[in-house]
Structures are given as C-alpha cells and as structure tokens.
PDB file of N, CA and C in Angstrom:
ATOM      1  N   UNK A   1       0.836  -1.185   0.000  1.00  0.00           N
ATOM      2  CA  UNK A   1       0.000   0.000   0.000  1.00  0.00           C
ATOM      3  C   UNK A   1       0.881   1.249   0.000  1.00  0.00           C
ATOM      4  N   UNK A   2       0.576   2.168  -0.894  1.00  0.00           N
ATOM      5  CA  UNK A   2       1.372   3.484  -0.801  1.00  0.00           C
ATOM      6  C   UNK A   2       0.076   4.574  -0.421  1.00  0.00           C
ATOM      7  N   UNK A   3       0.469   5.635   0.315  1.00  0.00           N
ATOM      8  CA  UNK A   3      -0.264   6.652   0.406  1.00  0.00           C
ATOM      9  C   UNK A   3      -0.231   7.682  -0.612  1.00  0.00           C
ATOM     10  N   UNK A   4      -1.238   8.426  -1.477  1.00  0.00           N
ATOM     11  CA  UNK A   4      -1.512   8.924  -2.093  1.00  0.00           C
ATOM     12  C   UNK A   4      -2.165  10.614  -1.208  1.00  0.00           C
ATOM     13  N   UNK A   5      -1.151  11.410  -1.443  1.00  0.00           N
ATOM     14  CA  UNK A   5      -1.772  12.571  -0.420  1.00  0.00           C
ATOM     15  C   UNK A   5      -2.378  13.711  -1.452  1.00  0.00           C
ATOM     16  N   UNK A   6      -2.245  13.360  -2.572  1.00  0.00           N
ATOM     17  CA  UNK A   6      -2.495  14.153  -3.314  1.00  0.00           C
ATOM     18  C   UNK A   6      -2.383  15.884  -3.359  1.00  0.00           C
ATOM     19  N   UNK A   7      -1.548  16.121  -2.779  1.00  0.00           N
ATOM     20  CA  UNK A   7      -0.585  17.877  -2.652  1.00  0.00           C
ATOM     21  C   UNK A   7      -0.169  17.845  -3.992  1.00  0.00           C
ATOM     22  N   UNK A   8      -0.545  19.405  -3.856  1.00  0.00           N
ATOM     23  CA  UNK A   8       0.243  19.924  -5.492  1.00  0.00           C
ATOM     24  C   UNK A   8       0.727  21.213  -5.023  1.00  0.00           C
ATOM     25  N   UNK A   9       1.090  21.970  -6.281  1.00  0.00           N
ATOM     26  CA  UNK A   9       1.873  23.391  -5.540  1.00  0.00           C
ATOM     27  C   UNK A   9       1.077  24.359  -7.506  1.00  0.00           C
ATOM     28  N   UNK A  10       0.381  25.389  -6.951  1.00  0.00           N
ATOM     29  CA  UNK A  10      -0.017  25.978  -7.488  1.00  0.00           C
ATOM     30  C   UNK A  10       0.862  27.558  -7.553  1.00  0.00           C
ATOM     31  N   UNK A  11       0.542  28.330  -8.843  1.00  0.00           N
ATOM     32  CA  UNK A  11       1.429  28.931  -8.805  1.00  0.00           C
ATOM     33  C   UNK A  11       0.930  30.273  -9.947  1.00  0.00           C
ATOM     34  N   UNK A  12       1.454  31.798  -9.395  1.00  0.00           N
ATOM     35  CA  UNK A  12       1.344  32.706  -9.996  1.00  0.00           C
ATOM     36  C   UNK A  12       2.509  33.507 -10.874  1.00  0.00           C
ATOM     37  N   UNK A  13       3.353  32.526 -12.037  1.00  0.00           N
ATOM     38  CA  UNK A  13       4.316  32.579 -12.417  1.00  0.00           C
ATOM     39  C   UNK A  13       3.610  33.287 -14.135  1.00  0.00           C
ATOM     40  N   UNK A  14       2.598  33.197 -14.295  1.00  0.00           N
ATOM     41  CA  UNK A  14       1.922  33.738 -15.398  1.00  0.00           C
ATOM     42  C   UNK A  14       1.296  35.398 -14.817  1.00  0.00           C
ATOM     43  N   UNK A  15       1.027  35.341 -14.472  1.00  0.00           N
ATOM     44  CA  UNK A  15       0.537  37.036 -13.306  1.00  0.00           C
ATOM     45  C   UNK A  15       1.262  37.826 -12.896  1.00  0.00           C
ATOM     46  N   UNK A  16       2.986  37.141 -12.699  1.00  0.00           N
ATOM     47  CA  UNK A  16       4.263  37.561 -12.631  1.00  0.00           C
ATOM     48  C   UNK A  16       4.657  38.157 -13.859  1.00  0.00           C
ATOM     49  N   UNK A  17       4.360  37.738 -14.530  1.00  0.00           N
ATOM     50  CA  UNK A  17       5.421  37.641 -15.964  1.00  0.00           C
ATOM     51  C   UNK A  17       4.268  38.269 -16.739  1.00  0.00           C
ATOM     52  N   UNK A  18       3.367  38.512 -16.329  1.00  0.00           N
ATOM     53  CA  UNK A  18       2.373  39.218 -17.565  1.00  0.00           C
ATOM     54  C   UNK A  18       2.253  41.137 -17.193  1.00  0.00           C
ATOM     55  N   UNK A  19       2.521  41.280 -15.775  1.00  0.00           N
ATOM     56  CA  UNK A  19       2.831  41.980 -14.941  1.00  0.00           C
ATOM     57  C   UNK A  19       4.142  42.594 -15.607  1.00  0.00           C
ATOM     58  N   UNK A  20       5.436  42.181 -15.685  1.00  0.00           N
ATOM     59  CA  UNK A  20       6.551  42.825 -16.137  1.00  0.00           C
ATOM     60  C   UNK A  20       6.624  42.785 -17.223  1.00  0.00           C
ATOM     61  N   UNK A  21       5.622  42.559 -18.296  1.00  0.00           N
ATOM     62  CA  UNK A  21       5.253  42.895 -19.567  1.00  0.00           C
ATOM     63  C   UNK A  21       6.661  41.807 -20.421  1.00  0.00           C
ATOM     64  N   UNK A  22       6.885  40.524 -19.901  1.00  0.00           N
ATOM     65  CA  UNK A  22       7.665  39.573 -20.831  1.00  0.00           C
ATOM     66  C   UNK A  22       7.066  38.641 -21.374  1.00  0.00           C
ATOM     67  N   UNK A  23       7.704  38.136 -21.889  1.00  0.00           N
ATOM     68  CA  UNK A  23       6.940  36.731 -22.881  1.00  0.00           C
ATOM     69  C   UNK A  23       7.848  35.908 -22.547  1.00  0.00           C
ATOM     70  N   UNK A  24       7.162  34.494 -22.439  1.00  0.00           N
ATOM     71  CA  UNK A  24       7.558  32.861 -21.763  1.00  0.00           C
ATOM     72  C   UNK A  24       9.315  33.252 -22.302  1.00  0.00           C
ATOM     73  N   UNK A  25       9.536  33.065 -23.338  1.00  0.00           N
ATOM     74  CA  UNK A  25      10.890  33.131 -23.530  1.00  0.00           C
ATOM     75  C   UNK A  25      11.741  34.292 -22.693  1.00  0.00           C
ATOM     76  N   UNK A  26      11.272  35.129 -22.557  1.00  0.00           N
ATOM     77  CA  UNK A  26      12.049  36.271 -22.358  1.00  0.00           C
ATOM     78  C   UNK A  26      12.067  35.747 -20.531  1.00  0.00           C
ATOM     79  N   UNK A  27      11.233  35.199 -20.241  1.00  0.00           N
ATOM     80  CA  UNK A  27      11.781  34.915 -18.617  1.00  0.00           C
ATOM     81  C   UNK A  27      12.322  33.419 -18.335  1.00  0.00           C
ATOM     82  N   UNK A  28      12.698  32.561 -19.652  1.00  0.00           N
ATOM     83  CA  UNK A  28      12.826  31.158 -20.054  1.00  0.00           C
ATOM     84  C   UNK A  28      14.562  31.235 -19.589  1.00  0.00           C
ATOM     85  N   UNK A  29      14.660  32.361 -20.452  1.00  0.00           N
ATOM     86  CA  UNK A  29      15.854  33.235 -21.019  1.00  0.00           C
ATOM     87  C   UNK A  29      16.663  33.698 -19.367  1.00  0.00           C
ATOM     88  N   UNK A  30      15.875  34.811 -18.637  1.00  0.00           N
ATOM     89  CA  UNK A  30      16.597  34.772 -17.442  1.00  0.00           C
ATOM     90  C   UNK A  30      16.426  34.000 -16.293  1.00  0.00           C
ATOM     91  N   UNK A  31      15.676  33.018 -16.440  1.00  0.00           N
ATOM     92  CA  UNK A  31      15.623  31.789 -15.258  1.00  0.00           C
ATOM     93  C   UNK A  31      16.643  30.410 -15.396  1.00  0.00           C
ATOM     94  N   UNK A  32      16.917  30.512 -17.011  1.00  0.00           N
ATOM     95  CA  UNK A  32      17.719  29.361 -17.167  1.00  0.00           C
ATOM     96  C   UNK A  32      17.416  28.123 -17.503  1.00  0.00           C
ATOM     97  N   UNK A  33      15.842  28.178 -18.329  1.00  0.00           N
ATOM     98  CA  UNK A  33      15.537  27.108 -18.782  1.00  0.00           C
ATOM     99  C   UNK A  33      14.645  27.240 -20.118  1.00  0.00           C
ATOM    100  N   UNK A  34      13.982  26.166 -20.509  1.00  0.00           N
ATOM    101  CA  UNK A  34      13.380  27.150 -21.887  1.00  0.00           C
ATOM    102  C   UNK A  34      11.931  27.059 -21.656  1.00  0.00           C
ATOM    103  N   UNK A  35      11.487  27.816 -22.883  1.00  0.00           N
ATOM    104  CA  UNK A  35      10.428  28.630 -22.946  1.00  0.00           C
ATOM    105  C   UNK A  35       9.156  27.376 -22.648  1.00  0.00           C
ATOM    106  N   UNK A  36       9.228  26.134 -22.948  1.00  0.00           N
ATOM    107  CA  UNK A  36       8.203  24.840 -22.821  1.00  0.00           C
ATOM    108  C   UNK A  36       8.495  24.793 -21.479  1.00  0.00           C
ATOM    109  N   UNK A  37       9.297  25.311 -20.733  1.00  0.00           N
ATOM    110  CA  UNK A  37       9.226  24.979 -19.082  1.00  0.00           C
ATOM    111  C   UNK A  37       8.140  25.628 -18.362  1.00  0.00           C
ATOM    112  N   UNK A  38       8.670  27.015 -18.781  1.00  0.00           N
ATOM    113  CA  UNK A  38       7.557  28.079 -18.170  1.00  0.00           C
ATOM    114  C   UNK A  38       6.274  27.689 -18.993  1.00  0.00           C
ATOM    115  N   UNK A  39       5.970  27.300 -19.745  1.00  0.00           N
ATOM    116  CA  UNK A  39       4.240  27.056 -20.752  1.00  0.00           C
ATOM    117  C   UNK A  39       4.129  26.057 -19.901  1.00  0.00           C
ATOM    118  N   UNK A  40       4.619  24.944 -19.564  1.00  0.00           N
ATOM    119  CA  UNK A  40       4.030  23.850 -19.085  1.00  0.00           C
ATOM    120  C   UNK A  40       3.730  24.296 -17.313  1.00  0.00           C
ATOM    121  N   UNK A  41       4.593  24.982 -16.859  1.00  0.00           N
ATOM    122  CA  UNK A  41       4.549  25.370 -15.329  1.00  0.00           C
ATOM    123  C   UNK A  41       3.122  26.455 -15.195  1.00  0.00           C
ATOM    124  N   UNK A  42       3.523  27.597 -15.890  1.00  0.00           N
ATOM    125  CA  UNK A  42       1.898  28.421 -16.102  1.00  0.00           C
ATOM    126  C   UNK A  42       0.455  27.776 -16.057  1.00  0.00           C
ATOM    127  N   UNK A  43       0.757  26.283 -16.767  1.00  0.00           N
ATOM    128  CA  UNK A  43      -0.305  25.617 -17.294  1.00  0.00           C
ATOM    129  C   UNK A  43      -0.811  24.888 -16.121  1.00  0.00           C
ATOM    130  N   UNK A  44      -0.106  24.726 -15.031  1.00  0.00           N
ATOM    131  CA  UNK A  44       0.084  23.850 -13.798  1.00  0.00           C
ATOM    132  C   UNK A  44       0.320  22.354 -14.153  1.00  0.00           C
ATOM    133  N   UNK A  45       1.029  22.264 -14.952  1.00  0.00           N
ATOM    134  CA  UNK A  45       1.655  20.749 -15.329  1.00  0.00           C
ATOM    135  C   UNK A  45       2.383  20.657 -15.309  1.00  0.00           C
ATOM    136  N   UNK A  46       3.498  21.303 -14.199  1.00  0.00           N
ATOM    137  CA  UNK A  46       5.119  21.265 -13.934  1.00  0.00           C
ATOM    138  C   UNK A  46       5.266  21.726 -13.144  1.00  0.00           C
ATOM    139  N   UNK A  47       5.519  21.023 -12.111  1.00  0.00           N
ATOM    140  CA  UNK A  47       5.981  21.665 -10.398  1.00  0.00           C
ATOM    141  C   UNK A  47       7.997  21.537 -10.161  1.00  0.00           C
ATOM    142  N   UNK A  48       8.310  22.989 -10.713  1.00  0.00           N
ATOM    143  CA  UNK A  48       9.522  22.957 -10.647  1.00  0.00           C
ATOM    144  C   UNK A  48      10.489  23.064  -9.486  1.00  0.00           C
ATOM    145  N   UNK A  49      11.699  22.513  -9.579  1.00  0.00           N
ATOM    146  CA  UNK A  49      12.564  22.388  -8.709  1.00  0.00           C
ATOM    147  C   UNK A  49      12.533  23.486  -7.696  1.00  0.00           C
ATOM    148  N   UNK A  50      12.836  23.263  -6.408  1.00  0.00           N
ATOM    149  CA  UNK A  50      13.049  24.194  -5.588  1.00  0.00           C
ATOM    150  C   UNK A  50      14.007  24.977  -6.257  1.00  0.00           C
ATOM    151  N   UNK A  51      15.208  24.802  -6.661  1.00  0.00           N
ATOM    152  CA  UNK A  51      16.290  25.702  -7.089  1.00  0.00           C
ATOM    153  C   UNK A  51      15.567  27.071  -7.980  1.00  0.00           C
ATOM    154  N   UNK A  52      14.704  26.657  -9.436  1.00  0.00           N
ATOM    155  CA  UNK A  52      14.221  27.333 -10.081  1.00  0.00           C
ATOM    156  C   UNK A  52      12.884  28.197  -9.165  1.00  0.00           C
ATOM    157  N   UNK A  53      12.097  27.502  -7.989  1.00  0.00           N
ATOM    158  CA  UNK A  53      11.512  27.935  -7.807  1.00  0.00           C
ATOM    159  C   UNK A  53      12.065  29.378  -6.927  1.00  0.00           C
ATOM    160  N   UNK A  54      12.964  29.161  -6.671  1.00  0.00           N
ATOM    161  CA  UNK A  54      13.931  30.455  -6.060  1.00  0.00           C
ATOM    162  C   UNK A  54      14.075  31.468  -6.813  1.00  0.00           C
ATOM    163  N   UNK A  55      14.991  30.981  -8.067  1.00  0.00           N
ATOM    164  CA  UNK A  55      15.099  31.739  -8.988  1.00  0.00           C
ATOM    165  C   UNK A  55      14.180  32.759  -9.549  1.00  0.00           C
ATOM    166  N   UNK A  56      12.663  32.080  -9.798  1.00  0.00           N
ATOM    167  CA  UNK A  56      11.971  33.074 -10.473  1.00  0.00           C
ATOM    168  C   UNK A  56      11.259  34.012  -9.530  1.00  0.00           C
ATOM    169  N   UNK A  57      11.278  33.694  -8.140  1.00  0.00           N
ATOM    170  CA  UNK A  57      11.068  34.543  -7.561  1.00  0.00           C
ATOM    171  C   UNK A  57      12.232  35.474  -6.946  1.00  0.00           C
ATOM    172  N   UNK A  58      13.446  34.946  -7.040  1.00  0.00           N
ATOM    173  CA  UNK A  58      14.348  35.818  -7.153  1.00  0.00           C
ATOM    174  C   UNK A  58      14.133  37.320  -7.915  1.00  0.00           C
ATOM    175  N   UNK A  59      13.923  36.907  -9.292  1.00  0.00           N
ATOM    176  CA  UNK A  59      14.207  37.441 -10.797  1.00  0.00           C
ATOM    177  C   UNK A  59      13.193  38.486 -10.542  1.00  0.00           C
ATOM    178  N   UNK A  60      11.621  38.040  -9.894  1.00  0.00           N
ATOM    179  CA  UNK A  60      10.667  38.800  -9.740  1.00  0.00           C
ATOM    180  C   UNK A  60      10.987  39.775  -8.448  1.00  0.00           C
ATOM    181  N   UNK A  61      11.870  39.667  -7.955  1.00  0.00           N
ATOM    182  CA  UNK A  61      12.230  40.263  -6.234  1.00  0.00           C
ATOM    183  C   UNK A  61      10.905  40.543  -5.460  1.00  0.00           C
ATOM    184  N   UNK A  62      10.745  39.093  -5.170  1.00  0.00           N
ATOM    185  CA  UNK A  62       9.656  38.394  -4.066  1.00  0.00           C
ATOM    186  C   UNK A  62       9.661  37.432  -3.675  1.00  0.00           C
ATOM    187  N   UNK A  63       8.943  37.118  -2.415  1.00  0.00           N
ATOM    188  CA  UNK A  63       9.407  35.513  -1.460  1.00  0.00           C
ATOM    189  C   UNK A  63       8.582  34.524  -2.725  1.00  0.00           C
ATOM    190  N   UNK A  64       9.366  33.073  -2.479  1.00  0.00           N
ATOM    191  CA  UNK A  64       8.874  32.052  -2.716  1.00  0.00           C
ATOM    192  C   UNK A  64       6.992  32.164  -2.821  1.00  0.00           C
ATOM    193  N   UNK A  65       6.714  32.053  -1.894  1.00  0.00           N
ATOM    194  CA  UNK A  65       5.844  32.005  -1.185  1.00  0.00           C
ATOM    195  C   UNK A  65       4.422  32.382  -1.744  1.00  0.00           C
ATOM    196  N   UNK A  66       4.991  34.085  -2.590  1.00  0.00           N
ATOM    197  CA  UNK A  66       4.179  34.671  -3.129  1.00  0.00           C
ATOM    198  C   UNK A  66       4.163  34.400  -4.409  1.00  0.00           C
ATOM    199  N   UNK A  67       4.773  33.256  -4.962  1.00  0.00           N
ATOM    200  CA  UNK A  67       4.723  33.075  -6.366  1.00  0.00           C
ATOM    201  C   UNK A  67       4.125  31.514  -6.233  1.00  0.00           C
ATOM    202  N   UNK A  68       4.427  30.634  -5.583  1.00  0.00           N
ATOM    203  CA  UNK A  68       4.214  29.392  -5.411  1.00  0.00           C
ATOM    204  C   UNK A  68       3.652  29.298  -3.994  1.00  0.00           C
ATOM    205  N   UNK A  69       2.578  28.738  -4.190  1.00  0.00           N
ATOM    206  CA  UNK A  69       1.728  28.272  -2.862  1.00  0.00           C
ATOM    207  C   UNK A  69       1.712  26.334  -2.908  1.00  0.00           C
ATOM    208  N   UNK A  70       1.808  26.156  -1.653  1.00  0.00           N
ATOM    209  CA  UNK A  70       1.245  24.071  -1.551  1.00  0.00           C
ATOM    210  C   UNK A  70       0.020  24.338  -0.941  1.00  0.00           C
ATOM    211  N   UNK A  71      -0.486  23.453  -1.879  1.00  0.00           N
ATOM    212  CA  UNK A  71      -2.364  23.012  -1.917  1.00  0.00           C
ATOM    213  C   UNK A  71      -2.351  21.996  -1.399  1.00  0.00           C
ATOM    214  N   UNK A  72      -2.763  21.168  -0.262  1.00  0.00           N
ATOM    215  CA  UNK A  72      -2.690  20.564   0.690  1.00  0.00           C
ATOM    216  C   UNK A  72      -3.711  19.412   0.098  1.00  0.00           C
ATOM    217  N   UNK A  73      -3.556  18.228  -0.114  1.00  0.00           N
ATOM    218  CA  UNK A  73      -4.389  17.167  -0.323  1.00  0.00           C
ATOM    219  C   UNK A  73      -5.169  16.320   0.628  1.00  0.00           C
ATOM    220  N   UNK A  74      -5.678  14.971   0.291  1.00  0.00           N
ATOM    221  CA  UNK A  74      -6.066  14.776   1.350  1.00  0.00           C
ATOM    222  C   UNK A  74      -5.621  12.879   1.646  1.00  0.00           C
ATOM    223  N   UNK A  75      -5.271  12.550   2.781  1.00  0.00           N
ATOM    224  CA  UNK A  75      -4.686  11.481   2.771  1.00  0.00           C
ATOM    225  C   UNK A  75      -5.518  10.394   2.340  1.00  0.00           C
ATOM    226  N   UNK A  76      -4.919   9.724   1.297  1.00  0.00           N
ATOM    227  CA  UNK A  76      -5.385   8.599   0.457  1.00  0.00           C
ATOM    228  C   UNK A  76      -4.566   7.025   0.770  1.00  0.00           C
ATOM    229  N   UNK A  77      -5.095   6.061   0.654  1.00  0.00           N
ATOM    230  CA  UNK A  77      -4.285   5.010   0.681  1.00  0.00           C
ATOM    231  C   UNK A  77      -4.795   4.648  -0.863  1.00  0.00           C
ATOM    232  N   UNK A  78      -3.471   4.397  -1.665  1.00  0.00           N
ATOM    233  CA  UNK A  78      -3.440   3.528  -3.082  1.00  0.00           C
ATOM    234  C   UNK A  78      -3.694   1.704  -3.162  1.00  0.00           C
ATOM    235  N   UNK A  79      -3.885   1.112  -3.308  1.00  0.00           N
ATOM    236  CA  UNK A  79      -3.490  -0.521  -2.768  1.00  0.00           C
ATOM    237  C   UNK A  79      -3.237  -1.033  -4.280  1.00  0.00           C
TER     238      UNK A  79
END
C-alpha cells in the first residue's frame, strides 16, 4: 500500500510575468531554462525544482511564497 496525499503546488508565475510585460521566452531566457518549461509550469503541469523555484522569484524580487503556494491534499491510501 502506498499513500496517495495528493498535494500539489499551485502557482502565480503567469501574473508575474504578464505583470513585467515579458513573454515565456524572455523569462525562459533569465531563469535558465526554456520557454516549454515556463508554458508547461503556467499551465500547472510542472511543479519545478526548488532551485528554479527560487530563482523566479528571485528574478521577480519576491518571497517564494508569493509566487508558489502548496495546496494541501487529502490522505489517500493507493493498494
């Protein structure tokens, strides 16, 4: 049996970046990865590394926190 907690981490990395008037590449470009990273992360189908998740809130000069939130699931057992 594995537990299934189902947490995700939701995120305002499109609201950021639409805000400083760039396009996916142009912040692909100063985060250090490419432009299908940020489309797929915006999209919430990519929960990126802590490292990057630093970064783009670095880049934005704001906490973690306020760019990426954890959505709390609820405890599941898988069998």
């Amino acid at each position: 049996m594995k537990k299934n907690f189902g947490d995700s981490i939701s995120n305002k990395v499109y609201e950021y970046r639409v805000l400083a008037r760039m396009s996916q590449q142009e912040l692909a470009e100063k985060v250090g990865v490419s432009k299908q990273t940020i489309f797929v992360m915006e999209k919430g189908n990519y929960v990126p590394t802590l490292l990057l998740a630093f970064r783009i809130a670095d880049f934005f000069e704001v906490e973690v926190n306020d760019v990426f939130t954890y959505v709390k699931g609820s405890d599941q057992v898988d069998e």
